[in-house]
PDB file of N, CA and C in Angstrom:
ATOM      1  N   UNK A   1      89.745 103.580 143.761  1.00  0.00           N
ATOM      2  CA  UNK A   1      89.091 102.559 142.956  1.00  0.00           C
ATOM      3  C   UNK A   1      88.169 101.697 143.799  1.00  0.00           C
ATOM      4  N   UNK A   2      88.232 101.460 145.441  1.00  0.00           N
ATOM      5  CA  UNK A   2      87.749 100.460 145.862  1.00  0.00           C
ATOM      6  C   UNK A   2      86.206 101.195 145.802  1.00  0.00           C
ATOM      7  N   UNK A   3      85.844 102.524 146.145  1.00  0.00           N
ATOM      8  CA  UNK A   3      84.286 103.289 146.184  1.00  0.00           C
ATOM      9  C   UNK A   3      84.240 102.682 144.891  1.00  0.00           C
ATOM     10  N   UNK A   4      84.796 102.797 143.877  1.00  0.00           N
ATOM     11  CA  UNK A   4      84.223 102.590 142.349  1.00  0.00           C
ATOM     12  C   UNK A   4      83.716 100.942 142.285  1.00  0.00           C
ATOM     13  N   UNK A   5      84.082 100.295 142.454  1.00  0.00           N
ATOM     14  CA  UNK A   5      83.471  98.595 142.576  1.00  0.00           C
ATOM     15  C   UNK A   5      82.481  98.735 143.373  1.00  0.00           C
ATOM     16  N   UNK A   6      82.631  99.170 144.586  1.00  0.00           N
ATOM     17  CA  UNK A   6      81.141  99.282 145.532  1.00  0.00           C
ATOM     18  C   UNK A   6      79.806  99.370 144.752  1.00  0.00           C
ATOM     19  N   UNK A   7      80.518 100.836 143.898  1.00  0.00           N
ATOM     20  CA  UNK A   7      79.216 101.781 143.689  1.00  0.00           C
ATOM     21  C   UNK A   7      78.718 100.333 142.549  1.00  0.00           C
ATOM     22  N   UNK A   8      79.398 100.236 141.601  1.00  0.00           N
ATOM     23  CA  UNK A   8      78.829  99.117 140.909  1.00  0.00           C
ATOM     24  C   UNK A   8      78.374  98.265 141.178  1.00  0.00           C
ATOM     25  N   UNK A   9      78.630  97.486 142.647  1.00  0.00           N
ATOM     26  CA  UNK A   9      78.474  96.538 143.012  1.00  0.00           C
ATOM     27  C   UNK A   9      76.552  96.956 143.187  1.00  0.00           C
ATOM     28  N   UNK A  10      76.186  98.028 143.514  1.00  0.00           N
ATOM     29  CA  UNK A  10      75.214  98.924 143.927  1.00  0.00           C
ATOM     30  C   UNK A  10      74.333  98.505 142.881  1.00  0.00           C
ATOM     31  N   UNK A  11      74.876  99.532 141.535  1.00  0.00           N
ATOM     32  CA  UNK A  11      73.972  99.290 140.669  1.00  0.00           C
ATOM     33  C   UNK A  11      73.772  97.807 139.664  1.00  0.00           C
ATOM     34  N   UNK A  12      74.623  97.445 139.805  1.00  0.00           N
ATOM     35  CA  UNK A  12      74.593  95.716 139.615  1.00  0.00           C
ATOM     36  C   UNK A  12      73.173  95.275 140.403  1.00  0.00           C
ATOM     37  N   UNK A  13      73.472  95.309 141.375  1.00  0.00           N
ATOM     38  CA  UNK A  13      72.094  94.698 142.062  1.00  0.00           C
ATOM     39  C   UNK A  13      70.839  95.416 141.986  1.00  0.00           C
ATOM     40  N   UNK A  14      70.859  96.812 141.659  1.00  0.00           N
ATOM     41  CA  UNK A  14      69.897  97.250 141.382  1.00  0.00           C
ATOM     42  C   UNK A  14      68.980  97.428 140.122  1.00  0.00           C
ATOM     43  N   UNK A  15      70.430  97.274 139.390  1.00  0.00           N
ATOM     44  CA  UNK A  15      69.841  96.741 137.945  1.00  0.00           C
ATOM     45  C   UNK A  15      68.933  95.122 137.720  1.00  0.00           C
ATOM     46  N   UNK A  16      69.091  93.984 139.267  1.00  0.00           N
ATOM     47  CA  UNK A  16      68.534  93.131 138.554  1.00  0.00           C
ATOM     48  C   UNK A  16      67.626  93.143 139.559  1.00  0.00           C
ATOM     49  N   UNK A  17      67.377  94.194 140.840  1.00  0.00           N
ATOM     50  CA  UNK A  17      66.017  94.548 141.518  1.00  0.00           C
ATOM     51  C   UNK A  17      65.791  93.617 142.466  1.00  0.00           C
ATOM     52  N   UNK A  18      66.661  93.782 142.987  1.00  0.00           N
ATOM     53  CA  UNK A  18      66.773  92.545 143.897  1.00  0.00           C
ATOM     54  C   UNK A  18      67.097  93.620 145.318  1.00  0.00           C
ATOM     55  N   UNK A  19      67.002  92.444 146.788  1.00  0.00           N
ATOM     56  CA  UNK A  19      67.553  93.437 147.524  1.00  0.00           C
ATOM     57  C   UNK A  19      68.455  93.038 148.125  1.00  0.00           C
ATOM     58  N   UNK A  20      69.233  94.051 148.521  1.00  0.00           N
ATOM     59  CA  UNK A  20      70.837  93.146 149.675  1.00  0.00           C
ATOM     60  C   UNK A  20      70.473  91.489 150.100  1.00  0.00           C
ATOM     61  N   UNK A  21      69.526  91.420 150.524  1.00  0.00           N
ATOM     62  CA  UNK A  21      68.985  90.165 151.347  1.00  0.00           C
ATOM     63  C   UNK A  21      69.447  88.922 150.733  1.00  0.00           C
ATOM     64  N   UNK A  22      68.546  89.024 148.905  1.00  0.00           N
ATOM     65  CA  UNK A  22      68.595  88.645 148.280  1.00  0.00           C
ATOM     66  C   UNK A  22      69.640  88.244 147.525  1.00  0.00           C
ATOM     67  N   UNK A  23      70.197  89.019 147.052  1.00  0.00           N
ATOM     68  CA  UNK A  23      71.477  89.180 146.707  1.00  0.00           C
ATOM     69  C   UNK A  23      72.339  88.740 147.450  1.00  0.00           C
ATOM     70  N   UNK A  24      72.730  89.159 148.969  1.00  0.00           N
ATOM     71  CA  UNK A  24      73.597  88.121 149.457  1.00  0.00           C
ATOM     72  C   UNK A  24      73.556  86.192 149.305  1.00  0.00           C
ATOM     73  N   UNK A  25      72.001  86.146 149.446  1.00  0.00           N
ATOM     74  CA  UNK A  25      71.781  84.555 149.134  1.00  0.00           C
ATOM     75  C   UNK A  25      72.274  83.929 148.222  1.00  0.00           C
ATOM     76  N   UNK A  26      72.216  84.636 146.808  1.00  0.00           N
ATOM     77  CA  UNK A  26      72.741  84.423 145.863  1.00  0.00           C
ATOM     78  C   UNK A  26      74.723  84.127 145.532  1.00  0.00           C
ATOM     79  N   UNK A  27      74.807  84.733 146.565  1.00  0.00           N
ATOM     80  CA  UNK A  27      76.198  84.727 146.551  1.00  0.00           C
ATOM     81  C   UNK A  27      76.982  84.027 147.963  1.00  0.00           C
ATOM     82  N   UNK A  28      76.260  83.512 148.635  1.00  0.00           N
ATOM     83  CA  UNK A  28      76.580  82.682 149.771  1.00  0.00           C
ATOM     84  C   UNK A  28      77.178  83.292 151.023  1.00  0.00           C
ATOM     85  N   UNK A  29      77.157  85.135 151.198  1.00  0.00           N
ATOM     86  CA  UNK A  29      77.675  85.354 152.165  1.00  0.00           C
ATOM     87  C   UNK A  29      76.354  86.413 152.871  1.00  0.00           C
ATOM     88  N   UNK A  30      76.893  86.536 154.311  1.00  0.00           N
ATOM     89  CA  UNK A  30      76.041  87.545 155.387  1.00  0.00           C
ATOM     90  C   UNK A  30      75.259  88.936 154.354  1.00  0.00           C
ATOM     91  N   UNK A  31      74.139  89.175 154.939  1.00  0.00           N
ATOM     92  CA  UNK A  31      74.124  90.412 154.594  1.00  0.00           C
ATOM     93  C   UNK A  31      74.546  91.779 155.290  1.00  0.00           C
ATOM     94  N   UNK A  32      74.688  91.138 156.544  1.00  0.00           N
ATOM     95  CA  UNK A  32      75.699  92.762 157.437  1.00  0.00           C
ATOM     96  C   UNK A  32      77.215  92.451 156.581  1.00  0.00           C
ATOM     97  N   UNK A  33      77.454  91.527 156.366  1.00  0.00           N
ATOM     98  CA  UNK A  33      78.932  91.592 155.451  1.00  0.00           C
ATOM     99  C   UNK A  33      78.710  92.320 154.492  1.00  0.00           C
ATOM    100  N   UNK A  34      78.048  92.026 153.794  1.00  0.00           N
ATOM    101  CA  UNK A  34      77.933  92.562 152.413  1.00  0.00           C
ATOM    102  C   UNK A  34      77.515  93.519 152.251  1.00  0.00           C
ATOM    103  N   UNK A  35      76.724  94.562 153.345  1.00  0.00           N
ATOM    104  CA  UNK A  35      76.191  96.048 153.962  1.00  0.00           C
ATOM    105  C   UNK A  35      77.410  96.656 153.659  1.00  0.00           C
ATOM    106  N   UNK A  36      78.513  96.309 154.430  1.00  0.00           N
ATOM    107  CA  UNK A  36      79.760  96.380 154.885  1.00  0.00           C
ATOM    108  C   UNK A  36      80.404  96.670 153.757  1.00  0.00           C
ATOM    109  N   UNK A  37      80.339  95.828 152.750  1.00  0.00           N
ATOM    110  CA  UNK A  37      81.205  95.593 151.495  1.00  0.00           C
ATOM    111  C   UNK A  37      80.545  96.901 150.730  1.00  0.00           C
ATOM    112  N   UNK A  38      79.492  97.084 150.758  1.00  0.00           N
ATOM    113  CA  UNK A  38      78.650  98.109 149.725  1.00  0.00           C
ATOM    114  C   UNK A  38      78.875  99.054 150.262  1.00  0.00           C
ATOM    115  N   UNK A  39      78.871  99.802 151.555  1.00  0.00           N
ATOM    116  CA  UNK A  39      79.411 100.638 152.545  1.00  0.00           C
ATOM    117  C   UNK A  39      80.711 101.466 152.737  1.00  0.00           C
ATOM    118  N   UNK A  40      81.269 100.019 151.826  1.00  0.00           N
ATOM    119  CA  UNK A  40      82.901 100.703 152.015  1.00  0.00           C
ATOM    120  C   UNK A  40      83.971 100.220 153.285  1.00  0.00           C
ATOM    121  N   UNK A  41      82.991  99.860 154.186  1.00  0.00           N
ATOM    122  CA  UNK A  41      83.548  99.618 155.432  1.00  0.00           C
ATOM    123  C   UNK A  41      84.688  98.008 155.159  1.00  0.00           C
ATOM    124  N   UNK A  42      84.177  96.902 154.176  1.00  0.00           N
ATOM    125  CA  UNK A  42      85.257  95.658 154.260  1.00  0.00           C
ATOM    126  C   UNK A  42      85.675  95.755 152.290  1.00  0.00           C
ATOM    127  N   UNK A  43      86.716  95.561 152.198  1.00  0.00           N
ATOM    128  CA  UNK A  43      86.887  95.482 150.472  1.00  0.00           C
ATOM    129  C   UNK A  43      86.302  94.438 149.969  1.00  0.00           C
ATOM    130  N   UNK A  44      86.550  94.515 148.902  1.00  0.00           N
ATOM    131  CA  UNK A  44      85.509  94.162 147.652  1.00  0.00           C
ATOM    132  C   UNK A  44      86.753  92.893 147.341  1.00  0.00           C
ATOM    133  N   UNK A  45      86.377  91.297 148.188  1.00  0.00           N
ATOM    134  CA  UNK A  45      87.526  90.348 147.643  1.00  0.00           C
ATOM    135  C   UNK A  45      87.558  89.545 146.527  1.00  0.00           C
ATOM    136  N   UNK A  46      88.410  88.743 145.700  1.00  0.00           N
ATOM    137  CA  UNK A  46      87.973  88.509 144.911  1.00  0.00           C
ATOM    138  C   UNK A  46      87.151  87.448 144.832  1.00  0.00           C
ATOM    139  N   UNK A  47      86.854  86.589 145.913  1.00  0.00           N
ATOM    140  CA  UNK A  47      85.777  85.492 146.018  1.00  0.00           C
ATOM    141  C   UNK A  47      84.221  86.396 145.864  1.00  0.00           C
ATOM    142  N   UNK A  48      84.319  87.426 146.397  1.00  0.00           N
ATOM    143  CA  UNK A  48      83.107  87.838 145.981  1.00  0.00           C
ATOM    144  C   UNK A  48      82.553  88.353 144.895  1.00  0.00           C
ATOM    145  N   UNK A  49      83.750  89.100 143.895  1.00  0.00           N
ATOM    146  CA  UNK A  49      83.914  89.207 142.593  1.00  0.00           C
ATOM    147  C   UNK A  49      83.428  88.018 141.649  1.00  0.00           C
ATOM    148  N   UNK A  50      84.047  86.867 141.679  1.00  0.00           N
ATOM    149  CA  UNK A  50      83.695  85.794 141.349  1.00  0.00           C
ATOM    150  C   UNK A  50      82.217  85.292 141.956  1.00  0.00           C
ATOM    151  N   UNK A  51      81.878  85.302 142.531  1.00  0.00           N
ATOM    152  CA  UNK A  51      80.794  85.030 142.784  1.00  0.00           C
ATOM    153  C   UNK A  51      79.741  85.840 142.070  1.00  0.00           C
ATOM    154  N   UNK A  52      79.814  86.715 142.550  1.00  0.00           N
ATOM    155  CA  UNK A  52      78.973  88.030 141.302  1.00  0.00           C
ATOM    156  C   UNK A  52      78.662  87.804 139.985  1.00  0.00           C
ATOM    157  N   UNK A  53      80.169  87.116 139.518  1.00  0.00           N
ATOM    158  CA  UNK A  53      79.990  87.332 137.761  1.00  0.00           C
ATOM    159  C   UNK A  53      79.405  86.397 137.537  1.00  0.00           C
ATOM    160  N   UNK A  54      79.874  84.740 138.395  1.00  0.00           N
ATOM    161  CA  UNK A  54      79.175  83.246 137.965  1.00  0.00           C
ATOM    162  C   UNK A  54      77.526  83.619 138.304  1.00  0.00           C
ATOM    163  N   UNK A  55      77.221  84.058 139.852  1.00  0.00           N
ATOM    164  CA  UNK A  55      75.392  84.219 139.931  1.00  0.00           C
ATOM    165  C   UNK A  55      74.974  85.079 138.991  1.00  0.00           C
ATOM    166  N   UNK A  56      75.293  86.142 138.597  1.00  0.00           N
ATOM    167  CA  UNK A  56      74.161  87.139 138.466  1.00  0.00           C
ATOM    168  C   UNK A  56      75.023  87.744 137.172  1.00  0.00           C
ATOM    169  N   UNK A  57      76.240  86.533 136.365  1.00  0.00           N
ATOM    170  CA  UNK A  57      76.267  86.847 135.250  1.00  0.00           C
ATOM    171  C   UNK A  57      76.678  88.497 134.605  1.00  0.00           C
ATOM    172  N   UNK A  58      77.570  89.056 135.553  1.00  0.00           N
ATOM    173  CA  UNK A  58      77.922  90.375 135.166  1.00  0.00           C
ATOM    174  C   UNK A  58      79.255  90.269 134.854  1.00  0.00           C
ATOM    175  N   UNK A  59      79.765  91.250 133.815  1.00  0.00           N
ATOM    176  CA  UNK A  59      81.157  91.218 132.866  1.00  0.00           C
ATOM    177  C   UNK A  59      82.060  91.029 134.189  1.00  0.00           C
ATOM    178  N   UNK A  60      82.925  90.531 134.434  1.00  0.00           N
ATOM    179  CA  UNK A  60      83.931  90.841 135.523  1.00  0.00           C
ATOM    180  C   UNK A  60      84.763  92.244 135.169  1.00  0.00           C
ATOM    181  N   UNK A  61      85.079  92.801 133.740  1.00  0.00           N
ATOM    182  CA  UNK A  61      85.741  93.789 132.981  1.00  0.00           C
ATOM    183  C   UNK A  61      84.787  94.835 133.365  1.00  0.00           C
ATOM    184  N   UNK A  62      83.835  94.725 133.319  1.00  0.00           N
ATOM    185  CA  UNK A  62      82.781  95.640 133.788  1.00  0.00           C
ATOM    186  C   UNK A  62      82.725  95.876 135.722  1.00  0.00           C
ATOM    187  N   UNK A  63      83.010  95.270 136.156  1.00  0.00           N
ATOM    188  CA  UNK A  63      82.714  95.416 137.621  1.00  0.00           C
ATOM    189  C   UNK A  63      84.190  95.732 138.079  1.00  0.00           C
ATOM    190  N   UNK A  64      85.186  95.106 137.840  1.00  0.00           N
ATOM    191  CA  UNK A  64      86.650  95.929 137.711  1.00  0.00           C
ATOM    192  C   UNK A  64      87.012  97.072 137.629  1.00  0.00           C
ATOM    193  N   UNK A  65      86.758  97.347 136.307  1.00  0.00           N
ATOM    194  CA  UNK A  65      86.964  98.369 135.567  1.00  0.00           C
ATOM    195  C   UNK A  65      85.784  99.647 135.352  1.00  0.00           C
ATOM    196  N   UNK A  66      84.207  99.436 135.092  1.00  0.00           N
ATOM    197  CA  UNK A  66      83.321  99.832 134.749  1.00  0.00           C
ATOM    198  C   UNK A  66      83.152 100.172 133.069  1.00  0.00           C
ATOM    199  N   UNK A  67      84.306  99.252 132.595  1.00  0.00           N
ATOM    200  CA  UNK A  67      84.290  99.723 131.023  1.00  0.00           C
ATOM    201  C   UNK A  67      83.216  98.517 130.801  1.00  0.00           C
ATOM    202  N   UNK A  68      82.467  98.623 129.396  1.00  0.00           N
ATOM    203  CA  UNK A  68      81.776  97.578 128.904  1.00  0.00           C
ATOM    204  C   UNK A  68      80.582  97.236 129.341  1.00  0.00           C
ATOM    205  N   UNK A  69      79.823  96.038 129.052  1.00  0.00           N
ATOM    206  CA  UNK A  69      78.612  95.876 129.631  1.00  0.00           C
ATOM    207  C   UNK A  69      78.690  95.391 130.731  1.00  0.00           C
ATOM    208  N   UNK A  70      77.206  95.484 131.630  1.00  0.00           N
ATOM    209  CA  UNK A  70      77.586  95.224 133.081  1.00  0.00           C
ATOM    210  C   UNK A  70      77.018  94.085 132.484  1.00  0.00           C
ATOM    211  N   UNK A  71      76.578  93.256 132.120  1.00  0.00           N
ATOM    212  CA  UNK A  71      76.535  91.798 132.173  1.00  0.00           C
ATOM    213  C   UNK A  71      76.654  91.144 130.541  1.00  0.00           C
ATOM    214  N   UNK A  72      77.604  89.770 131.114  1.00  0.00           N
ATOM    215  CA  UNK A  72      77.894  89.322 130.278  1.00  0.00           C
ATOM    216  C   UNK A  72      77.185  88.576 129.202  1.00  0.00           C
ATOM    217  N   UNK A  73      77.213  88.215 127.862  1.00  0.00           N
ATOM    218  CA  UNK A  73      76.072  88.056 127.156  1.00  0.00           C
ATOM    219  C   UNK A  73      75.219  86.685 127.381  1.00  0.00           C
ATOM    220  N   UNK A  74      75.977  85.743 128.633  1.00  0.00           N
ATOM    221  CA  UNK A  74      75.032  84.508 128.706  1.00  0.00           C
ATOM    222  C   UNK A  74      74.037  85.083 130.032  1.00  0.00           C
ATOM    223  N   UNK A  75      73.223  86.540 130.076  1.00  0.00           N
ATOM    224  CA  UNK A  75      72.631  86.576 131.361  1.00  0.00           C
ATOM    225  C   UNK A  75      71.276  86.006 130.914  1.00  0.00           C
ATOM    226  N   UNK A  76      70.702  85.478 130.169  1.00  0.00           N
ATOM    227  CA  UNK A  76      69.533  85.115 129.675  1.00  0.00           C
ATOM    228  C   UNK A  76      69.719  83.564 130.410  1.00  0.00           C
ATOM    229  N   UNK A  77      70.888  82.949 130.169  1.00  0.00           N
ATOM    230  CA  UNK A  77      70.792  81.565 130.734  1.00  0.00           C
ATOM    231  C   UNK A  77      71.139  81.550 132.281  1.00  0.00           C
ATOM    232  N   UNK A  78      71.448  82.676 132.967  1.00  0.00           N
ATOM    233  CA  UNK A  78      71.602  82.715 133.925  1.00  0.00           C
ATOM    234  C   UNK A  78      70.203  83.075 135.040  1.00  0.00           C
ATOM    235  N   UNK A  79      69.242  83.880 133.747  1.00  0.00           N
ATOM    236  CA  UNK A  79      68.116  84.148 134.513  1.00  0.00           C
ATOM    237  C   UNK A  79      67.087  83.085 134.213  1.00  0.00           C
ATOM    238  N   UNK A  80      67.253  82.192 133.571  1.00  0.00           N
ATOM    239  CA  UNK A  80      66.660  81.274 133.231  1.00  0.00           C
ATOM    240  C   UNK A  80      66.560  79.940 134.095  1.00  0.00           C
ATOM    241  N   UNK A  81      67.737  80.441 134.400  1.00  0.00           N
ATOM    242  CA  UNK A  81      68.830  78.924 135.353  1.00  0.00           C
ATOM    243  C   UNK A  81      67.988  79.497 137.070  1.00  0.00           C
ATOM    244  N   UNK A  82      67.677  80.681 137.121  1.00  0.00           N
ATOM    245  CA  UNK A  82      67.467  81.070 138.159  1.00  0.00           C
ATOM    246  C   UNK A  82      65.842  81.072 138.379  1.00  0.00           C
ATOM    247  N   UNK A  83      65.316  81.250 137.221  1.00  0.00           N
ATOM    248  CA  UNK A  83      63.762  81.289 137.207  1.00  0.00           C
ATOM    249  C   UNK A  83      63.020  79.422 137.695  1.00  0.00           C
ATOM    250  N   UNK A  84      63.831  78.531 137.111  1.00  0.00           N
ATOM    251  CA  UNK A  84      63.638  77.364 137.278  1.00  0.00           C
ATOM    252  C   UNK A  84      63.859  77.026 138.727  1.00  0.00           C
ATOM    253  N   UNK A  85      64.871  77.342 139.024  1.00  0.00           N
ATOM    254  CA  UNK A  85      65.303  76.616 140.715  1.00  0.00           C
ATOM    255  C   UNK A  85      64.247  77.525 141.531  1.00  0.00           C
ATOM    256  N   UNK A  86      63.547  78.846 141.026  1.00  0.00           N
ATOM    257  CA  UNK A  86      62.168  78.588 141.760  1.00  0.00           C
ATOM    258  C   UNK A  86      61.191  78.438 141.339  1.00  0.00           C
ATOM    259  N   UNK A  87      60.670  78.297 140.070  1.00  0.00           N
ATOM    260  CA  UNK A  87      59.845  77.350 139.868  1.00  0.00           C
ATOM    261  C   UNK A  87      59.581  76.479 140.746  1.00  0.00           C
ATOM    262  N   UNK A  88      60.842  75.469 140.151  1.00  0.00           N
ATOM    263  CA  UNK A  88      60.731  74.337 140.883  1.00  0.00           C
ATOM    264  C   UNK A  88      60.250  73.912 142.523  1.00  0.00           C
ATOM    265  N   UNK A  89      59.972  75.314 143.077  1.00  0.00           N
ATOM    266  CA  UNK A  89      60.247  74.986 144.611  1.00  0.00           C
ATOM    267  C   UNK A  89      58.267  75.401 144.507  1.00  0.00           C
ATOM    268  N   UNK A  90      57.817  75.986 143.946  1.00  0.00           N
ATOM    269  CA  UNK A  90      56.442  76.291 144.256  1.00  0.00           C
ATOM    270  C   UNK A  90      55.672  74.614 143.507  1.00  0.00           C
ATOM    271  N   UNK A  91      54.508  74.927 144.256  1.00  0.00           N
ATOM    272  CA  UNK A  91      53.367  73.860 144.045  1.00  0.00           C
ATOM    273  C   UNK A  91      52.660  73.743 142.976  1.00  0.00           C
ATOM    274  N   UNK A  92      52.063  72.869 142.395  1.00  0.00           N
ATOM    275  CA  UNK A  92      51.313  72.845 140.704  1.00  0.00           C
ATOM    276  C   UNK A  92      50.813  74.149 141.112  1.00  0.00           C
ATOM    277  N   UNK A  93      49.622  74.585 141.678  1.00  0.00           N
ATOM    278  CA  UNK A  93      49.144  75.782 141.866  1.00  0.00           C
ATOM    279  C   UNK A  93      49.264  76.991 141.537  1.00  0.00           C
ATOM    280  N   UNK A  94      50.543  77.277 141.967  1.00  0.00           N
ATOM    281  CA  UNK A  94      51.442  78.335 141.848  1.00  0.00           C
ATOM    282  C   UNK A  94      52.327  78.428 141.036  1.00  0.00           C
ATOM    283  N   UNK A  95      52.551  77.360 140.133  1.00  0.00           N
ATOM    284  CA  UNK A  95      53.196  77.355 138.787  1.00  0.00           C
ATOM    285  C   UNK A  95      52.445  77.373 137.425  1.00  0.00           C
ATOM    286  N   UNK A  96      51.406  77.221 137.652  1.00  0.00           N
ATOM    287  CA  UNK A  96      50.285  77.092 137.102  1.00  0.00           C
ATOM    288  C   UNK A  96      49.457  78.799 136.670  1.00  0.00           C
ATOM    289  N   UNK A  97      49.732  79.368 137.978  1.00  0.00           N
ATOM    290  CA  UNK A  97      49.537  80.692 138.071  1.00  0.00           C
ATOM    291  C   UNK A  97      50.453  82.142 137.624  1.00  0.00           C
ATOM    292  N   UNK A  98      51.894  80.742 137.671  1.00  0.00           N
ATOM    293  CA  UNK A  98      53.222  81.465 136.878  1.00  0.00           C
ATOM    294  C   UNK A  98      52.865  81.685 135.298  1.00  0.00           C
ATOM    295  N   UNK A  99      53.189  80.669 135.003  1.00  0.00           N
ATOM    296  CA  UNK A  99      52.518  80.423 133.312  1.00  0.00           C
ATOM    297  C   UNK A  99      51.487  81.021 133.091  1.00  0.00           C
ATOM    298  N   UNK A 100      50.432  81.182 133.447  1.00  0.00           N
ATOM    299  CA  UNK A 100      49.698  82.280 133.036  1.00  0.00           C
ATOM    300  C   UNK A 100      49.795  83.583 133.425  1.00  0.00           C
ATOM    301  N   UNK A 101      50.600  84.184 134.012  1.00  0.00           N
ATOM    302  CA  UNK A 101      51.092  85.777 134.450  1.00  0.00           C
ATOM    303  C   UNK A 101      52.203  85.822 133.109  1.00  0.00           C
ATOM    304  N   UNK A 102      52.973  84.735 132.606  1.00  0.00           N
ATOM    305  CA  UNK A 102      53.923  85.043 131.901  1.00  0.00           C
ATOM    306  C   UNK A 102      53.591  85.269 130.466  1.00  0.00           C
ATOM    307  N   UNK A 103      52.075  84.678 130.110  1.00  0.00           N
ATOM    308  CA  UNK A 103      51.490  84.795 129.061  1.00  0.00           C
ATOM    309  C   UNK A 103      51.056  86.176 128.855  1.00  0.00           C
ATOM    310  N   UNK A 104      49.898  86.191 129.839  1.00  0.00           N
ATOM    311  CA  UNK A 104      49.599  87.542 130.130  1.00  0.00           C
ATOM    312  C   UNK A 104      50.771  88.653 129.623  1.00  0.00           C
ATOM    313  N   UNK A 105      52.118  88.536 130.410  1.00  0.00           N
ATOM    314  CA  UNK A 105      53.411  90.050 130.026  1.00  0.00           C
ATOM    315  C   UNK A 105      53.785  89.703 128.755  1.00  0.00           C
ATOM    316  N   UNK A 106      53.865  88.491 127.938  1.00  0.00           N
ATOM    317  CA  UNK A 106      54.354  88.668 127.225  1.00  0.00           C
ATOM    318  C   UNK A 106      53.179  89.101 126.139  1.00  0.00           C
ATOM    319  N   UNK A 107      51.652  88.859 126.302  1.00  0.00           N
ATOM    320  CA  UNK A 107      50.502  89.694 125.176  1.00  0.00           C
ATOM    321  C   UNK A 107      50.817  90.810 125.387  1.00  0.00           C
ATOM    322  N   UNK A 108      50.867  91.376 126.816  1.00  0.00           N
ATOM    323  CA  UNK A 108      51.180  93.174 126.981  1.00  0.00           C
ATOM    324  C   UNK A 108      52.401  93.613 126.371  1.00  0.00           C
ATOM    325  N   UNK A 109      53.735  92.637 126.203  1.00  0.00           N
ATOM    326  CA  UNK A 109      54.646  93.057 125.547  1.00  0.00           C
ATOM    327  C   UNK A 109      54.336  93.481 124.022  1.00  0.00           C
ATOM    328  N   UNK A 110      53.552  92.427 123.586  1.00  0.00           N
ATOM    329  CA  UNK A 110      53.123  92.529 121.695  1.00  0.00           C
ATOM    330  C   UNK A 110      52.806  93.843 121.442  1.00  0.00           C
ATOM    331  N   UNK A 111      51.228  94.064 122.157  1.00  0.00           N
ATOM    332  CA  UNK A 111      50.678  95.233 122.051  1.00  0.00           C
ATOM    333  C   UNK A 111      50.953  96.488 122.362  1.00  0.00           C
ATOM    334  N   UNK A 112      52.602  96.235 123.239  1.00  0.00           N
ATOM    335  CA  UNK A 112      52.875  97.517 123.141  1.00  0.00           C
ATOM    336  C   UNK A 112      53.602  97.878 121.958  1.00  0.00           C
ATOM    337  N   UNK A 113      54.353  97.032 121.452  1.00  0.00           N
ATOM    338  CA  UNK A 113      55.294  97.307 120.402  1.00  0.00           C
ATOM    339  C   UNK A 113      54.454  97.461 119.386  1.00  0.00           C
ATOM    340  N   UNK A 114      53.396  96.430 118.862  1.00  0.00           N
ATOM    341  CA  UNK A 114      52.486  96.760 118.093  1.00  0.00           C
ATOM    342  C   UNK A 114      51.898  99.112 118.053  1.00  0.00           C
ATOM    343  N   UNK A 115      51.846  99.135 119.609  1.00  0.00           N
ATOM    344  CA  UNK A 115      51.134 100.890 118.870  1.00  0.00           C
ATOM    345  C   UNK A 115      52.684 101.842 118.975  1.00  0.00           C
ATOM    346  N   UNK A 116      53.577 101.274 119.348  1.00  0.00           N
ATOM    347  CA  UNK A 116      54.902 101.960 118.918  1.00  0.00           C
ATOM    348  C   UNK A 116      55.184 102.308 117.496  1.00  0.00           C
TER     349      UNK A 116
END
């Protein structure tokens, strides 16, 4: 069972496209630890379990087990919660430049569904 959490632990993060680096930040520990942890080489504890499900909002039943969805249904406020704290860190400039990239995906979103 412990390869089976890894591997999830894997596609968990790859599902939200992020990289080890990243992902460790998010969760407050090393990334040679957490190499380690994905590796197989240190187990999967439950502080890091917990950490997983509170950042990045994935079922804990799901990362346990692999039954169910890998994330739980508040991940919208979790990516939301996450989009802001960097926001917040860029300059009018560059937020400025956010908001309009986000306009932009979401017209390309319309028009695609529109010729679907």
């Amino acid at each position: 069972m412990v390869k089976k959490i890894q591997v999830r632990l894997v596609a968990v993060r790859e599902s939200l496209g992020i990289t080890q680096k990243d992902f460790c930040g998010g969760i407050y520990i090393s990334q040679s630890y957490y190499a380690q942890v994905e590796g197989g080489k240190r187990p999967v504890n439950d502080r890091i379990i917990a950490l997983v499900c509170s950042q990045y909002g994935v079922s804990k039943d799901y990362l346990l087990t692999g039954k169910g969805n890998m994330f739980s249904d508040n991940l919208a406020d979790i990516q939301l919660q996450q989009l802001t704290e960097i926001f917040n860190e860029l300059e009018p400039p560059f937020r400025d430049y956010i908001i309009l990239q986000i306009k932009q995906l979401l017209e390309a979103q319309k028009k695609s569904k529109n010729t679907q």
